[in-house]
Protein backbone atom coordinates (compact mmCIF):
# COMPACT_ATOMS: atom_id res chain seq x y z
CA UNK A 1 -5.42 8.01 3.79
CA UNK A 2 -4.22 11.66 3.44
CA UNK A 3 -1.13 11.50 5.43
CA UNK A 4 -0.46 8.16 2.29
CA UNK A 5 -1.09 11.04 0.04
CA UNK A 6 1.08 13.52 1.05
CA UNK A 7 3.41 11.32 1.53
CA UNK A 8 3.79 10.18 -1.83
CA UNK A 9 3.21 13.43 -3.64
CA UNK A 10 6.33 14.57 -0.91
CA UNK A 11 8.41 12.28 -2.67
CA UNK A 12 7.56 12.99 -5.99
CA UNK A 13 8.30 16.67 -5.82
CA UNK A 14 11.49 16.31 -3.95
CA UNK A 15 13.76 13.91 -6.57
CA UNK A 16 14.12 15.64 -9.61
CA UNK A 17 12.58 14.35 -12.67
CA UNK A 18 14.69 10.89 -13.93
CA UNK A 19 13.61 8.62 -16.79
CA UNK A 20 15.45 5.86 -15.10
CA UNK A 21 12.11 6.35 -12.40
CA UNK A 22 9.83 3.55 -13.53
CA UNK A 23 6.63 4.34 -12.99
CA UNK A 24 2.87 2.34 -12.01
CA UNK A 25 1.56 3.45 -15.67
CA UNK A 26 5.13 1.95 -16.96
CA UNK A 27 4.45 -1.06 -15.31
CA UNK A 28 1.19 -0.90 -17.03
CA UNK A 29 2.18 -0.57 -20.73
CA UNK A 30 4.82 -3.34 -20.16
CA UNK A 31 2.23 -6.11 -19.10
CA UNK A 32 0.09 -4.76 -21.76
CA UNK A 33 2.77 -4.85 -24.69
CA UNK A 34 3.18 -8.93 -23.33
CA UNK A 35 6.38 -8.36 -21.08
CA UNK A 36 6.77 -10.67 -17.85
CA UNK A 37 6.50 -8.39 -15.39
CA UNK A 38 8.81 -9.74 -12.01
CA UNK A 39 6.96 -10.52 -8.58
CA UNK A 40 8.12 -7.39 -7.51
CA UNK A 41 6.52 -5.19 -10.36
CA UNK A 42 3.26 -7.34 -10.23
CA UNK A 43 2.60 -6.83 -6.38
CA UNK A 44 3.02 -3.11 -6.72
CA UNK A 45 0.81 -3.02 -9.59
CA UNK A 46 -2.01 -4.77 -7.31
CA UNK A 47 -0.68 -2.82 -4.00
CA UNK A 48 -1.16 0.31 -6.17
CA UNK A 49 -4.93 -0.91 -7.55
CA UNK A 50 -5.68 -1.45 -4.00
CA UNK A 51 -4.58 2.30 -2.84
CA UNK A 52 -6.41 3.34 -5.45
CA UNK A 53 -9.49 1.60 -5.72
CA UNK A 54 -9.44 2.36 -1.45
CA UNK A 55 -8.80 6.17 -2.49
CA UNK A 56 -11.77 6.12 -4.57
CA UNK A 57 -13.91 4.38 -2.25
CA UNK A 58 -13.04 6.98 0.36
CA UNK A 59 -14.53 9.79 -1.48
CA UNK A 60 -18.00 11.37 -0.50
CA UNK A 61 -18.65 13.88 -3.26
CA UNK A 62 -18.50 14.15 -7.01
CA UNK A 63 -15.71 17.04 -6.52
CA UNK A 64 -13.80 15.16 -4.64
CA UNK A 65 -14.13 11.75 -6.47
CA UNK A 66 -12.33 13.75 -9.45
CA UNK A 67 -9.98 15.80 -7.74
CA UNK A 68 -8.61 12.70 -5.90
CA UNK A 69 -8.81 10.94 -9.72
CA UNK A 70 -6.46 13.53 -10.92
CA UNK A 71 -4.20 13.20 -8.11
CA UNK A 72 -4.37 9.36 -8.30
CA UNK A 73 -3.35 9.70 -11.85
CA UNK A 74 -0.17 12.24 -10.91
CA UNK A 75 1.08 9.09 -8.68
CA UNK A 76 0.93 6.89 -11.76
CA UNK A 77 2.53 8.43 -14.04
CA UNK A 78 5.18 10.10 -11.79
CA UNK A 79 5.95 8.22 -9.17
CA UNK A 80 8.39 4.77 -8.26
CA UNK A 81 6.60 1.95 -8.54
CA UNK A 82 8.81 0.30 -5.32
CA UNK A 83 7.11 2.72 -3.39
CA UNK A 84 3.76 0.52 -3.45
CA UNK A 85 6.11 -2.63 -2.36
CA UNK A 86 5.74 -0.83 1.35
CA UNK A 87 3.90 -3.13 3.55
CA UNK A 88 1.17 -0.50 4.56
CA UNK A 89 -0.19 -0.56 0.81
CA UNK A 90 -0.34 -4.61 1.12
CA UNK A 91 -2.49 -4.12 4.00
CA UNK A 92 -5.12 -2.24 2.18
């Protein structure tokens, strides 16, 4: 799981910044305001829960729990959603 997380925070920091990037917590706000979301959008949306919910699982301390929270939170908000269409987050 922490070569997945490096991985993804690598990409984040190496684009620059673009609000044509739509993110997980995009995705989020979408469904919620009663958009369709497409078949691509809704399996990285439960590809991403999966990561996440995996992420958390994977945890053994109370530190840790919340610094990987934090960091789990960066992803959402920053990163590409297609990047939780890979196959290895389906897999989860």
């Amino acid at each position: 799981m922490l070569q997945k997380r490096e991985e993804i925070f690598k990409k984040i920091s190496q684009r620059e910044y673009s609000s044509a990037v739509t993110s997980i917590n995009d995705l989020k706000e979408k469904e919620f305001s009663g958009k369709k979301l497409s078949d691509p959008e809704r399996i990285a949306l439960s590809n991403f829960d999966k990561f996440r919910i995996s992420e958390l699982n994977a945890t053994t301390d109370d530190n840790s729990f919340h610094n990987r929270y934090r960091e789990l939170q960066v992803i959402a908000n920053l990163g590409d959603f297609r990047e939780f269409l890979d196959d290895k987050y389906a897999r989860l």
